[in-house]
Protein backbone atom coordinates (compact mmCIF):
# COMPACT_ATOMS: atom_id res chain seq x y z
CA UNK A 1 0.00 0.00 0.00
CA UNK A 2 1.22 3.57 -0.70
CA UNK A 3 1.36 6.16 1.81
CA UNK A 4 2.55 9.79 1.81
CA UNK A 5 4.88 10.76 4.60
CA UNK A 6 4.46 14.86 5.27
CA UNK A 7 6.79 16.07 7.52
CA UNK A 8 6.15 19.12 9.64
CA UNK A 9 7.92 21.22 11.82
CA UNK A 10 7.86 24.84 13.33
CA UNK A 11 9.55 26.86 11.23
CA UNK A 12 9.74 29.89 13.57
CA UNK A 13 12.07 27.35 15.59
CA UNK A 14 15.96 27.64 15.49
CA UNK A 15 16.97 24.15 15.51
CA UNK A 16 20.76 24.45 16.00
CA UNK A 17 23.38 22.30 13.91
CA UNK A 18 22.25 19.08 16.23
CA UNK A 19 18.99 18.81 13.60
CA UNK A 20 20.41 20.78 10.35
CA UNK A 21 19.50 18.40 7.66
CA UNK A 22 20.55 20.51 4.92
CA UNK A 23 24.29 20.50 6.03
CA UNK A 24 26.59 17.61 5.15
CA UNK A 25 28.53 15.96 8.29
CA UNK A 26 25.96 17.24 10.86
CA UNK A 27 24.25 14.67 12.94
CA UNK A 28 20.76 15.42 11.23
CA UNK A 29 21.90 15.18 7.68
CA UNK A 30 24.01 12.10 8.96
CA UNK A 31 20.62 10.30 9.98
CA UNK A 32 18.50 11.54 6.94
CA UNK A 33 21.41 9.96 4.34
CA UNK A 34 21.23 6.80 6.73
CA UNK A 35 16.95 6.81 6.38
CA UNK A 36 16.86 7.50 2.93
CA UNK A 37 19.71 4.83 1.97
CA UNK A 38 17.81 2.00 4.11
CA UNK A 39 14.48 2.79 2.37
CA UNK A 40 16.10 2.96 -1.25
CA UNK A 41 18.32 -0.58 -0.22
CA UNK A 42 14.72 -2.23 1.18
CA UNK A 43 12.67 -0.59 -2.63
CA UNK A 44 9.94 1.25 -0.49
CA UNK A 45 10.98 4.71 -1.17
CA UNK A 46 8.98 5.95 -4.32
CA UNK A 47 9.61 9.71 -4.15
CA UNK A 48 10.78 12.24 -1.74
CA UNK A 49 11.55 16.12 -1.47
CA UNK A 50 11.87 19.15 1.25
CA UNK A 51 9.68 22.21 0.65
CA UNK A 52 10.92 25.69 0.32
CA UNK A 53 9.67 27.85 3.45
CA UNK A 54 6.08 29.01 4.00
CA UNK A 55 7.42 32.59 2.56
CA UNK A 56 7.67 31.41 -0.84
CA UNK A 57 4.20 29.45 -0.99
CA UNK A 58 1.49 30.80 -2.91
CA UNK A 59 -2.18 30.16 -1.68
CA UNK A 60 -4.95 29.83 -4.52
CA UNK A 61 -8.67 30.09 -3.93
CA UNK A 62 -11.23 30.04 -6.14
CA UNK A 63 -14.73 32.12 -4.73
CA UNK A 64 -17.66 32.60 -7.08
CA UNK A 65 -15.60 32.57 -10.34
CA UNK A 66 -13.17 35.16 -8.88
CA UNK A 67 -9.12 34.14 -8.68
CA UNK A 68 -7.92 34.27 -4.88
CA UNK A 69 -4.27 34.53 -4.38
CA UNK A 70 -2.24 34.84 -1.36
CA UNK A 71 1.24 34.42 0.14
CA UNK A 72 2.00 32.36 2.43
CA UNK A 73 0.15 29.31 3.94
CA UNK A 74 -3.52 29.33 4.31
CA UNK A 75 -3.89 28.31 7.88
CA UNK A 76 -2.67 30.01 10.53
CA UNK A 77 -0.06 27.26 12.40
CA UNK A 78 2.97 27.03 14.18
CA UNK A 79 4.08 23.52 12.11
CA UNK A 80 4.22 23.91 8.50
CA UNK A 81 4.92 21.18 5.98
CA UNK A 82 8.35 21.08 5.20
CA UNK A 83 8.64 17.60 2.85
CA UNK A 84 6.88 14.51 1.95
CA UNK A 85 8.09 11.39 1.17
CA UNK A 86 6.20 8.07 -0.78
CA UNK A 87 6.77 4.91 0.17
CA UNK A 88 5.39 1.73 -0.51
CA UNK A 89 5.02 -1.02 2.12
CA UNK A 90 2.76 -3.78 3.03
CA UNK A 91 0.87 -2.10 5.50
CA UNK A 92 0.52 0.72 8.29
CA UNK A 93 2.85 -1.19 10.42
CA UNK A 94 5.66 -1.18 8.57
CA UNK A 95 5.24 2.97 7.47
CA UNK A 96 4.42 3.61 11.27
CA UNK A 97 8.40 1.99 11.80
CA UNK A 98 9.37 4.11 8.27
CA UNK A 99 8.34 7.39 9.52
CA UNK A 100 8.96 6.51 13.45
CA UNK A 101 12.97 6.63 12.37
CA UNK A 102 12.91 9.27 10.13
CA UNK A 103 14.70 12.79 11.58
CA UNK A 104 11.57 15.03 11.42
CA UNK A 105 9.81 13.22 14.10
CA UNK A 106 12.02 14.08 16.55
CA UNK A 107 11.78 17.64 16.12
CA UNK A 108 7.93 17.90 14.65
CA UNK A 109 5.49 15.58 12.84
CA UNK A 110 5.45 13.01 10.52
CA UNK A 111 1.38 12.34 9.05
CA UNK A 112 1.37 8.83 8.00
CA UNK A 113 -1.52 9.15 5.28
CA UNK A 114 -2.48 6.31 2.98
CA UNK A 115 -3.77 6.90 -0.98
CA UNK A 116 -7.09 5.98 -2.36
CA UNK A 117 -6.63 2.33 -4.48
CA UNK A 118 -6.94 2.96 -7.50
């Protein structure tokens, strides 16, 4: 069964180097490369990516035929989405362990949400 991963965390947060995943050598990226190389090595990993920030998002609404645009999120909260991943495993078991191990859960969430069959 798929299921999307979405990773969120509070952006407004200064994490320190301890959970920088964007920087090579630090402990964070460390256990990312180590996550994403045991997913890839077991074939559950289908697709992946981090998010630019909640500054650079772009809300659209549509109200009675008229174009809504806005920056920024749409809802007001302190976690924003910062990356999803796909993966593909035999059931929520196995993705609870998958996103239980990945480094965003220690610092925010990780939504464990399944896709429609089909």
């Amino acid at each position: 069964m798929k299921y999307m991963l979405i990773h969120c965390v509070d952006e407004s947060v200064d994490f320190g180097p301890q959970n920088d995943c964007q920087t090579p050598g630090t402990p964070a990226a460390r256990a990312l490369e180590t996550w994403l190389s045991d997913l890839t090595a077991r074939g559950v990993l289908l697709d992946g990516a981090r998010l630019r920030p909640v500054s650079d998002a772009t809300t659209v609404q549509v109200r009675e035929d008229n174009l809504l645009l806005s920056d920024g999120p749409f809802a007001e909260t302190k976690e924003q989405v910062a990356g999803y991943d796909v993966i593909d495993c035999a059931d929520l078991d196995e993705a609870i362990e998958i996103a239980s191990r990945h480094p965003s859960a220690s610092i925010g969430t990780v939504e464990i949400r399944p896709f429609w069959e089909g």
